[in-house]
PDB file of N, CA and C in Angstrom:
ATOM      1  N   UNK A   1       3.616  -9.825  -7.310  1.00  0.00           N
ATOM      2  CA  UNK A   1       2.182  -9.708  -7.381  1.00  0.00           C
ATOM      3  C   UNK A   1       1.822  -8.558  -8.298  1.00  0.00           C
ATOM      4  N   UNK A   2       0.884  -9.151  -9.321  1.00  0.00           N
ATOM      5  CA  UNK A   2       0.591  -7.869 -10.163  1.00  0.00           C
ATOM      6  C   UNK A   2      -0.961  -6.880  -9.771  1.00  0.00           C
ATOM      7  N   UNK A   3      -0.748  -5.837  -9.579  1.00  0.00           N
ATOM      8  CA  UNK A   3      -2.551  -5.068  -9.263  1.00  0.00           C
ATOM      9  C   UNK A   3      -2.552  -4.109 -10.318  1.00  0.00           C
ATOM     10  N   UNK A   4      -3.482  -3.671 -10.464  1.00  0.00           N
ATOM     11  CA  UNK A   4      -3.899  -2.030 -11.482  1.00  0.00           C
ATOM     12  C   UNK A   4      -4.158  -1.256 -10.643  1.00  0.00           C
ATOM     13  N   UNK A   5      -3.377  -0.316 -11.644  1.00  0.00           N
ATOM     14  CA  UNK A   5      -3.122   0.931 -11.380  1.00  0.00           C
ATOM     15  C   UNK A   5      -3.909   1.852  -9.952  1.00  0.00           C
ATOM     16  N   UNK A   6      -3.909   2.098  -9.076  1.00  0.00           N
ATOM     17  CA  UNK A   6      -4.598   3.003  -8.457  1.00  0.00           C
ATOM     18  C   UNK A   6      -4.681   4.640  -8.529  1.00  0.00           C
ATOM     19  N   UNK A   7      -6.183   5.086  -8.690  1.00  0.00           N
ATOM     20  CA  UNK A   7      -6.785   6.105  -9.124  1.00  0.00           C
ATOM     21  C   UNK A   7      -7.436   7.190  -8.077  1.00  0.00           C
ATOM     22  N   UNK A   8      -6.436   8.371  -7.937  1.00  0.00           N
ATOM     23  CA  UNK A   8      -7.030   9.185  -6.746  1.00  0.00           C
ATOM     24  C   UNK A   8      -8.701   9.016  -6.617  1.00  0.00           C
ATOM     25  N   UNK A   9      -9.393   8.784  -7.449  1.00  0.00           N
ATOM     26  CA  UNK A   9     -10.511   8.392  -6.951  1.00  0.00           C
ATOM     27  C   UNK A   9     -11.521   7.726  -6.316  1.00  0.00           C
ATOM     28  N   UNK A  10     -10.179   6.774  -6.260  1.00  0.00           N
ATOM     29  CA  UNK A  10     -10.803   5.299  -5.630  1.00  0.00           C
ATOM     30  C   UNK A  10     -10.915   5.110  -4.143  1.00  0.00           C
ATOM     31  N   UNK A  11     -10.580   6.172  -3.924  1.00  0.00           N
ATOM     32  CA  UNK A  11     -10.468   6.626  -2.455  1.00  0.00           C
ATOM     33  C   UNK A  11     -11.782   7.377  -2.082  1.00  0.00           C
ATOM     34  N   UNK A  12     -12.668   8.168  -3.159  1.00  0.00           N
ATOM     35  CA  UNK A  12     -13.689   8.899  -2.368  1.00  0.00           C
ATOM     36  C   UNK A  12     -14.693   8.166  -3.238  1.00  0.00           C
ATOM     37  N   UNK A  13     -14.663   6.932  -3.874  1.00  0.00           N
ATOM     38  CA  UNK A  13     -16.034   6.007  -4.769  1.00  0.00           C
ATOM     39  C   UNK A  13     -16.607   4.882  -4.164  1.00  0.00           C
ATOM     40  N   UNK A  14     -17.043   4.429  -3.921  1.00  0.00           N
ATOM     41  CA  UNK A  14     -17.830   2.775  -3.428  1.00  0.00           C
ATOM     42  C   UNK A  14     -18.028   2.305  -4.277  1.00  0.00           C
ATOM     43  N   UNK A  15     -17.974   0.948  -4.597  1.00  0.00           N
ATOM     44  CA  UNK A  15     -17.882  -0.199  -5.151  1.00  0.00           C
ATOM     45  C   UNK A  15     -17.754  -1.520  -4.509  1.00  0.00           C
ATOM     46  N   UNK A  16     -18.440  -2.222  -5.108  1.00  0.00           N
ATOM     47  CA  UNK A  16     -18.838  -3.885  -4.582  1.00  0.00           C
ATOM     48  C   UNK A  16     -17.348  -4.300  -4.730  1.00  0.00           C
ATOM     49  N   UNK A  17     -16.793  -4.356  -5.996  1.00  0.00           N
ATOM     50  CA  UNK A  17     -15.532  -5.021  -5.586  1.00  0.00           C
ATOM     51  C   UNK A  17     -14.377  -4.145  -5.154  1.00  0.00           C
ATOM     52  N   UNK A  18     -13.233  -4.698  -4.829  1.00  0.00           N
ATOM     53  CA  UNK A  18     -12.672  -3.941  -3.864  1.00  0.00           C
ATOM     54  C   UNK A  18     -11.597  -3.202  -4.666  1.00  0.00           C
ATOM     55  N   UNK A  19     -11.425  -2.188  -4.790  1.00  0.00           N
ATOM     56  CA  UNK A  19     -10.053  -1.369  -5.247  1.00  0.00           C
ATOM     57  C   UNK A  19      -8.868  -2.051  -4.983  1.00  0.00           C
ATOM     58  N   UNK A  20      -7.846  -1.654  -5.993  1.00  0.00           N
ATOM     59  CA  UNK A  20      -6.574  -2.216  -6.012  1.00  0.00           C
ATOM     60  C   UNK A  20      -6.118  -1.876  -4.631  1.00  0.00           C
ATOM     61  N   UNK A  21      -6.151  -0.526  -4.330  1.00  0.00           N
ATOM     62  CA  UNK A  21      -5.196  -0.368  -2.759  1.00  0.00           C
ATOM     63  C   UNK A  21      -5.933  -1.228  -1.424  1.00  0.00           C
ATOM     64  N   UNK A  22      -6.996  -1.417  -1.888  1.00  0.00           N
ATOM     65  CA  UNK A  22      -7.681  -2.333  -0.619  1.00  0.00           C
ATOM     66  C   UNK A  22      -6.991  -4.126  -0.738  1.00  0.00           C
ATOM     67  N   UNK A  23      -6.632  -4.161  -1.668  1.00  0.00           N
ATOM     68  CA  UNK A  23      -6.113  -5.710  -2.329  1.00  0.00           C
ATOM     69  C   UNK A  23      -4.526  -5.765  -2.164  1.00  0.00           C
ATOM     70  N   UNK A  24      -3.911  -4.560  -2.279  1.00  0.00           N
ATOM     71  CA  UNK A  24      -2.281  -4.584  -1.843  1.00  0.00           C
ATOM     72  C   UNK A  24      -2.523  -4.305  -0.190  1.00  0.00           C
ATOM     73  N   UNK A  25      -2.835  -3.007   0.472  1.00  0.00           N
ATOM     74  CA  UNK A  25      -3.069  -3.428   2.157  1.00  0.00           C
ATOM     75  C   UNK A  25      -3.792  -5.164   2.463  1.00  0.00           C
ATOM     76  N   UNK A  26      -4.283  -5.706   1.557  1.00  0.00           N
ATOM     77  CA  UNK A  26      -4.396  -7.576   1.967  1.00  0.00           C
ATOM     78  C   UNK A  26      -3.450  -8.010   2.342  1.00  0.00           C
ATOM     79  N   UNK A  27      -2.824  -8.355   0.820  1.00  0.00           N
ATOM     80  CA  UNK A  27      -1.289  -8.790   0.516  1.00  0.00           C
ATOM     81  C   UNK A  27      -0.231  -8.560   1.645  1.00  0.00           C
ATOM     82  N   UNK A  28      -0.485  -6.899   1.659  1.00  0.00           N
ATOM     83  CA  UNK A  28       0.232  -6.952   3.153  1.00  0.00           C
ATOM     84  C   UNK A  28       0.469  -7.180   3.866  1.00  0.00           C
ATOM     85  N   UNK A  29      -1.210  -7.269   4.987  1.00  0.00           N
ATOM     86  CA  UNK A  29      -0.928  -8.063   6.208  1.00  0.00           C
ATOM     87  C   UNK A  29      -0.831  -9.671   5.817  1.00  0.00           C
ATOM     88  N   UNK A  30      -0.956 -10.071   4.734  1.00  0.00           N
ATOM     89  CA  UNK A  30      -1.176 -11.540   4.719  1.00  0.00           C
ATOM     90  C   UNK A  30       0.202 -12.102   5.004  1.00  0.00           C
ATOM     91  N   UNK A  31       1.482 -11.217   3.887  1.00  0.00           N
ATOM     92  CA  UNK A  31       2.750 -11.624   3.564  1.00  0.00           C
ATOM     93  C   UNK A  31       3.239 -11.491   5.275  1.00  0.00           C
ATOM     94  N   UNK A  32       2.780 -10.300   6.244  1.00  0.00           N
ATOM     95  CA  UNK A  32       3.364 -10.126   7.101  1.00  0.00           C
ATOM     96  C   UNK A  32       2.587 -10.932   8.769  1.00  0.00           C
ATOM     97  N   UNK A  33       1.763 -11.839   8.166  1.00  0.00           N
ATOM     98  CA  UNK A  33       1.083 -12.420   9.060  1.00  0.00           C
ATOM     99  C   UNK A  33       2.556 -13.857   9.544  1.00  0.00           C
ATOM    100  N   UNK A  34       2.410 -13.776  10.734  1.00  0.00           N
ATOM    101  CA  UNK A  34       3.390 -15.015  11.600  1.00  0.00           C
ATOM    102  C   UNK A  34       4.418 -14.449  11.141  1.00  0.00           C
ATOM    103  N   UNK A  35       5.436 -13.374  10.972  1.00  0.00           N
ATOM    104  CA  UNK A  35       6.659 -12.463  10.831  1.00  0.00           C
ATOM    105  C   UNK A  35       6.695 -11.527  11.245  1.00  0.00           C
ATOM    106  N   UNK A  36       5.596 -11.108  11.210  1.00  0.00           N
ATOM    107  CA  UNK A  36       5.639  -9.375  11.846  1.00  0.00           C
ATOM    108  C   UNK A  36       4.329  -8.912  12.050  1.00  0.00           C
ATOM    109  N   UNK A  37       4.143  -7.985  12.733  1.00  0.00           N
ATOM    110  CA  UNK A  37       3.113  -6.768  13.570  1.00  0.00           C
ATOM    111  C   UNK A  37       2.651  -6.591  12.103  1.00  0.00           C
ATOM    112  N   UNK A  38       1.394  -7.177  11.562  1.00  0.00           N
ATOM    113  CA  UNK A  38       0.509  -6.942  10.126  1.00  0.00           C
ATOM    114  C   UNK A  38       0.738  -5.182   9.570  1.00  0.00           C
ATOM    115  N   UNK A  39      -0.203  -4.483  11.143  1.00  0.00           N
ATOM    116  CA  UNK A  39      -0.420  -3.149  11.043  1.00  0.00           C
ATOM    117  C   UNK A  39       0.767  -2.296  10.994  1.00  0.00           C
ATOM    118  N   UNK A  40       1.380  -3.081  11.580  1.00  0.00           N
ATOM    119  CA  UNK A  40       2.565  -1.788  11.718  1.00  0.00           C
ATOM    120  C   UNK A  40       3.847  -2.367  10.479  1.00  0.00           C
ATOM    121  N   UNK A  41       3.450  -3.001   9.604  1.00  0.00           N
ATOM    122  CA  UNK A  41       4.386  -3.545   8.662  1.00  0.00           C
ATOM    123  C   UNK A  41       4.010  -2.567   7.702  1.00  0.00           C
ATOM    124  N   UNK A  42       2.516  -2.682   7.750  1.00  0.00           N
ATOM    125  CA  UNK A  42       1.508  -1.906   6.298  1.00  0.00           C
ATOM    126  C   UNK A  42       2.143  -0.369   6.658  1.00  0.00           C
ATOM    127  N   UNK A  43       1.866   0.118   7.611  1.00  0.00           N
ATOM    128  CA  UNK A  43       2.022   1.153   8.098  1.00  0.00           C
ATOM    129  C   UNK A  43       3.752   1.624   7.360  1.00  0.00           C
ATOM    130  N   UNK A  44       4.992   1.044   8.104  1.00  0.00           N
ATOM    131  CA  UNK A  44       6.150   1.672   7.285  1.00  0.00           C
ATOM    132  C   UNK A  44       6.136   1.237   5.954  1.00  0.00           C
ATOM    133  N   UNK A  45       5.561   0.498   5.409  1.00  0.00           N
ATOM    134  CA  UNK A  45       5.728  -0.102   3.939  1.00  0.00           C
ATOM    135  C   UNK A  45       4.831   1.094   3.435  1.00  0.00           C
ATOM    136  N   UNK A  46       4.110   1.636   3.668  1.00  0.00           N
ATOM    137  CA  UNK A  46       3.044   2.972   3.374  1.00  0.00           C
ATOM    138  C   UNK A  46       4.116   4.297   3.154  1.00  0.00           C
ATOM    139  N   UNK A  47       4.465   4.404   4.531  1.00  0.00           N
ATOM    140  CA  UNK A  47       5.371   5.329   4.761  1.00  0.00           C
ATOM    141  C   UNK A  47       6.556   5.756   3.923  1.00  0.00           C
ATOM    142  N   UNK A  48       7.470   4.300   3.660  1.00  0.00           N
ATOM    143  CA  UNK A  48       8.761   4.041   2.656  1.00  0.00           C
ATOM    144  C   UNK A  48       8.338   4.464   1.470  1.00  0.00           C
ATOM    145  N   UNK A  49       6.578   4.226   0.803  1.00  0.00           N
ATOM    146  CA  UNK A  49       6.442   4.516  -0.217  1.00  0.00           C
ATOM    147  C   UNK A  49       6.106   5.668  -0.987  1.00  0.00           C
ATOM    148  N   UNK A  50       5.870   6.682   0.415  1.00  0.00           N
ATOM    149  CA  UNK A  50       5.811   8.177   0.326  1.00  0.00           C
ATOM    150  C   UNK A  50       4.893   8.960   0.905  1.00  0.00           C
ATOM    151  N   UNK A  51       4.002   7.323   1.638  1.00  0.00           N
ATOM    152  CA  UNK A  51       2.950   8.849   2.303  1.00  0.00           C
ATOM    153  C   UNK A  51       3.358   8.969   3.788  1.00  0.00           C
ATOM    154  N   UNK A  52       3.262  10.242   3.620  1.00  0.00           N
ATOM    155  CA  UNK A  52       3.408  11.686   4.679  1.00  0.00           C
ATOM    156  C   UNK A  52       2.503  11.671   6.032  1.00  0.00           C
ATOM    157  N   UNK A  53       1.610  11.300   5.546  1.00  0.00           N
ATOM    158  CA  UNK A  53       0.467  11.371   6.636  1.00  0.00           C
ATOM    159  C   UNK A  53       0.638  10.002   7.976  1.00  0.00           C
ATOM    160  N   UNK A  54      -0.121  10.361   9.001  1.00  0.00           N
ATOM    161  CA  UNK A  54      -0.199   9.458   9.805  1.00  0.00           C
ATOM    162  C   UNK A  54      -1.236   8.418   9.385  1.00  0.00           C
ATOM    163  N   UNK A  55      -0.883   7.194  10.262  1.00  0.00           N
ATOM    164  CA  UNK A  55      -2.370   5.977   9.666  1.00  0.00           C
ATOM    165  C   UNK A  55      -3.113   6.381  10.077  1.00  0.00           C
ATOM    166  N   UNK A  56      -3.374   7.341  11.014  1.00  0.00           N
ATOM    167  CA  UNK A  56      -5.185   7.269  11.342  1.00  0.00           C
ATOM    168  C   UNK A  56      -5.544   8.631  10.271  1.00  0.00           C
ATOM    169  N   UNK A  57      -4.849   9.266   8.856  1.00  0.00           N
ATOM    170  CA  UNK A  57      -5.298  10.062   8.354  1.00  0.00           C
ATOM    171  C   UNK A  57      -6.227   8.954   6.909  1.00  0.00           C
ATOM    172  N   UNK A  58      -6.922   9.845   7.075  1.00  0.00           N
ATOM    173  CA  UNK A  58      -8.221   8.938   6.110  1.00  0.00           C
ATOM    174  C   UNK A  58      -7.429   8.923   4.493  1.00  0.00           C
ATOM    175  N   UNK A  59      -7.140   7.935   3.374  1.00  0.00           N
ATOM    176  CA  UNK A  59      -6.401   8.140   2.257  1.00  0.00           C
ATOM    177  C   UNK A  59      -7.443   9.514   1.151  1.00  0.00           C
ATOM    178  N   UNK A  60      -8.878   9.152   1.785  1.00  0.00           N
ATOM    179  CA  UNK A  60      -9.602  10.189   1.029  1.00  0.00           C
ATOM    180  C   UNK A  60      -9.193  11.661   0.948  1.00  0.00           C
ATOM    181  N   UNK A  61      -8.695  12.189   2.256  1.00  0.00           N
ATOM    182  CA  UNK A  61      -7.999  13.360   2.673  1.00  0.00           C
ATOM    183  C   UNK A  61      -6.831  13.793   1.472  1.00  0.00           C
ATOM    184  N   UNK A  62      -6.625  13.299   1.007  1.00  0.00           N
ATOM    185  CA  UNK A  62      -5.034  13.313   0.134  1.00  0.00           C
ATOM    186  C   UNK A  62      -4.976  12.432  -0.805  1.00  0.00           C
ATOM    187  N   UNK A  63      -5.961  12.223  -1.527  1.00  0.00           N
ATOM    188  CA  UNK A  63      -5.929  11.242  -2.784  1.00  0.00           C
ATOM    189  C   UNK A  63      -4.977  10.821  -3.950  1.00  0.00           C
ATOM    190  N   UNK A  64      -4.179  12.269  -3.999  1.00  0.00           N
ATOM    191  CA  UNK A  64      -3.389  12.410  -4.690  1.00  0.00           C
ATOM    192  C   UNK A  64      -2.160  11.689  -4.454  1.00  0.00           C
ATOM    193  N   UNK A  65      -1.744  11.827  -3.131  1.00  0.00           N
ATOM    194  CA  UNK A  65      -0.684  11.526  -2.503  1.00  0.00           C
ATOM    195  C   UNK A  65      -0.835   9.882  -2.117  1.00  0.00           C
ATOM    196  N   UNK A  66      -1.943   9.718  -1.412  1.00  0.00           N
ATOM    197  CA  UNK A  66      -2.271   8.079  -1.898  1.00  0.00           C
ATOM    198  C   UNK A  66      -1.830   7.470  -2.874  1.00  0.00           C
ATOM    199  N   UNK A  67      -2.930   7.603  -4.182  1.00  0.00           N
ATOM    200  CA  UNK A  67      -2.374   7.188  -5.421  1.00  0.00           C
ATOM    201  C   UNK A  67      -0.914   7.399  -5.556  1.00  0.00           C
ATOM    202  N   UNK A  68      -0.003   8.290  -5.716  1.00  0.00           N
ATOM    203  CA  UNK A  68       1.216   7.856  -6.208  1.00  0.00           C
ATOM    204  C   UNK A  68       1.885   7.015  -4.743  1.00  0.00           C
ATOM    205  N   UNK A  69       1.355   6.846  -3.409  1.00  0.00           N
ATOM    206  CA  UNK A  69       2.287   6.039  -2.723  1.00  0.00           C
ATOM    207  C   UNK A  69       1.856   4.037  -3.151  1.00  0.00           C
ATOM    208  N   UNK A  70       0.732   4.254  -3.260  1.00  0.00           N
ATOM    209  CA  UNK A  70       0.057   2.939  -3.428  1.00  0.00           C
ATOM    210  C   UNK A  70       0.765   2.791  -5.152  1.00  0.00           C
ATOM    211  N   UNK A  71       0.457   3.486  -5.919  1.00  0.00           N
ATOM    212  CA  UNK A  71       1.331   2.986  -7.028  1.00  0.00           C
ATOM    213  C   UNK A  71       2.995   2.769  -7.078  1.00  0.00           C
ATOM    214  N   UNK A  72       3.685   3.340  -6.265  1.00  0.00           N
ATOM    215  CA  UNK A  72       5.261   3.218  -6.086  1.00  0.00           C
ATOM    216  C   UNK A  72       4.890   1.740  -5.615  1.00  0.00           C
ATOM    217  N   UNK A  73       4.198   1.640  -4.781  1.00  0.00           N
ATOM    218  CA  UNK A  73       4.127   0.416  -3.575  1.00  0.00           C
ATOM    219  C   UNK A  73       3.887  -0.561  -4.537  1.00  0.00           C
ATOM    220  N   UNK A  74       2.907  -0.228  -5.442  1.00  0.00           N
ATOM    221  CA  UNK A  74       2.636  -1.350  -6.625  1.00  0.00           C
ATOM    222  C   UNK A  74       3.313  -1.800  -7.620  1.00  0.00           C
ATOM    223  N   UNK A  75       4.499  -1.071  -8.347  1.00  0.00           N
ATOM    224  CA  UNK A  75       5.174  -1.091  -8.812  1.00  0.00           C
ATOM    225  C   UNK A  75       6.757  -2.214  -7.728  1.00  0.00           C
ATOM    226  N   UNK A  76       6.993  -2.049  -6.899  1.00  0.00           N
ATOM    227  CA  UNK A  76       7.614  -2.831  -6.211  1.00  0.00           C
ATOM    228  C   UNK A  76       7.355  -4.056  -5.913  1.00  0.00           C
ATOM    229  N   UNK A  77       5.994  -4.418  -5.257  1.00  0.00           N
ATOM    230  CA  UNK A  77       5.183  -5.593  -5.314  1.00  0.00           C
ATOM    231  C   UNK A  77       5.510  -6.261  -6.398  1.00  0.00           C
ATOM    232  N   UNK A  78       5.313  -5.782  -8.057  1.00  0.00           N
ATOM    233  CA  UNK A  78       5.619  -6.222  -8.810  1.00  0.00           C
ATOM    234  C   UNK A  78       6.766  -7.418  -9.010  1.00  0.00           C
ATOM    235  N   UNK A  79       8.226  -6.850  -8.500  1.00  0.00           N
ATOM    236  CA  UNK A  79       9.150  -7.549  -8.477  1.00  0.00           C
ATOM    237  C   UNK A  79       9.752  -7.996  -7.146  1.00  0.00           C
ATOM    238  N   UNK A  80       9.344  -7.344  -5.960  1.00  0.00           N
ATOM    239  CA  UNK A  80       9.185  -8.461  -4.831  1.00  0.00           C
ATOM    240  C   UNK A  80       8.532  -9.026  -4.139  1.00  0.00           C
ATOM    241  N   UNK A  81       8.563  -9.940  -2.891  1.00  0.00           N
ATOM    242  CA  UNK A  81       7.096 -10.857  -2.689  1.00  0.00           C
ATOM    243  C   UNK A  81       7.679 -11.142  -1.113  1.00  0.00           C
ATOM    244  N   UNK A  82       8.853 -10.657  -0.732  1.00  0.00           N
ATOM    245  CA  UNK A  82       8.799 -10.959   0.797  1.00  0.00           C
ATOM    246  C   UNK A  82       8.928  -9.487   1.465  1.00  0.00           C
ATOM    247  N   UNK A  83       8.658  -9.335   2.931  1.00  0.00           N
ATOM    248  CA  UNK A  83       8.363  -7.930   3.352  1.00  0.00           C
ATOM    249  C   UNK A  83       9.714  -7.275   3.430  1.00  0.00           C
ATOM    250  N   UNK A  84      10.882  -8.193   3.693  1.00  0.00           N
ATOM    251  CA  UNK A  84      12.510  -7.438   3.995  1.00  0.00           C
ATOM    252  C   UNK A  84      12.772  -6.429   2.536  1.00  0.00           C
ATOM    253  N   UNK A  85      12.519  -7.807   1.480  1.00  0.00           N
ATOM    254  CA  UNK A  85      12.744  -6.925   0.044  1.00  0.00           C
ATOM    255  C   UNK A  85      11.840  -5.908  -0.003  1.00  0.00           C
ATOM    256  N   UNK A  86      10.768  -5.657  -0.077  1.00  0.00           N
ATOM    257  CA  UNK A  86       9.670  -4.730   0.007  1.00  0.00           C
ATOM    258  C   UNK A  86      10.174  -3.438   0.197  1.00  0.00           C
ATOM    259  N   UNK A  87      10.466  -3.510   1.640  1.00  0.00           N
ATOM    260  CA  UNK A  87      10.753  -2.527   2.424  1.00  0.00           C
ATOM    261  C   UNK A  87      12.175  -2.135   1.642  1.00  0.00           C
ATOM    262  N   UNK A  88      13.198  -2.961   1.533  1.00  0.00           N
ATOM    263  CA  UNK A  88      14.330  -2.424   1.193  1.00  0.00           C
ATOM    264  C   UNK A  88      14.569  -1.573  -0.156  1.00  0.00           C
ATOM    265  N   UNK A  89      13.195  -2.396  -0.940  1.00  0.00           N
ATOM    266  CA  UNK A  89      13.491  -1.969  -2.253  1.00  0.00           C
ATOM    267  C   UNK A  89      12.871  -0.271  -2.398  1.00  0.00           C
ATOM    268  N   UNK A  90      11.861   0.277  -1.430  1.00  0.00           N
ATOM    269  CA  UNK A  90      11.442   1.315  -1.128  1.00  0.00           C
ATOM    270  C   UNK A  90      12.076   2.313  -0.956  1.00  0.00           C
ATOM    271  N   UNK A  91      13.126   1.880   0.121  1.00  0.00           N
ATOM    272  CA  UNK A  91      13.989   2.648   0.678  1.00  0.00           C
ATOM    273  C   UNK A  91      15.244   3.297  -0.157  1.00  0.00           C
ATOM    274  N   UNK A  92      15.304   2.711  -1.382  1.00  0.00           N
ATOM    275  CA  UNK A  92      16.222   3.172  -2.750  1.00  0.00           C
ATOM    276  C   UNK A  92      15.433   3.742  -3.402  1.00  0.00           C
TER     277      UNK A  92
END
């Protein structure tokens, strides 16, 4: 799956259409819908990709750190499409 780029800013802006990281957390629960716990898939697939924080920390809090986990995350997406690879490919 291909998305653009995500931009520490996109976290503290509003907009009608939806930011890339709102469109990969989709993808997420979608790929992990009837396989696995949606939330808690997004959640270590978040985690594997570098962020630090807990889920109930707001991504606005740490924008910085967002953006580069949502872009690692995006960059992987790229070349895989099921949640085992996902995760595994993170974890290298």
């Amino acid at each position: 799956m291909q998305f653009n780029e995500i931009l520490p800013q996109h976290f503290s802006t509003i907009s009608r259409d939806p930011f890339p990281h709102v469109l990969i957390e989709r993808a997420l629960l979608q790929m992990a819908e009837g396989q696995l716990d949606g939330p808690k898939f997004r959640n270590q697939v978040l985690h594997a990709a570098g962020w630090k924080h807990s889920n109930l920390t707001s991504f606005g809090k740490y924008p910085e750190e967002a953006a580069a986990a949502f872009n690692r995350l995006r960059l992987v997406m790229a070349e895989h499409e099921t949640p085992t690879s996902i995760l595994e490919a993170l974890k290298h």
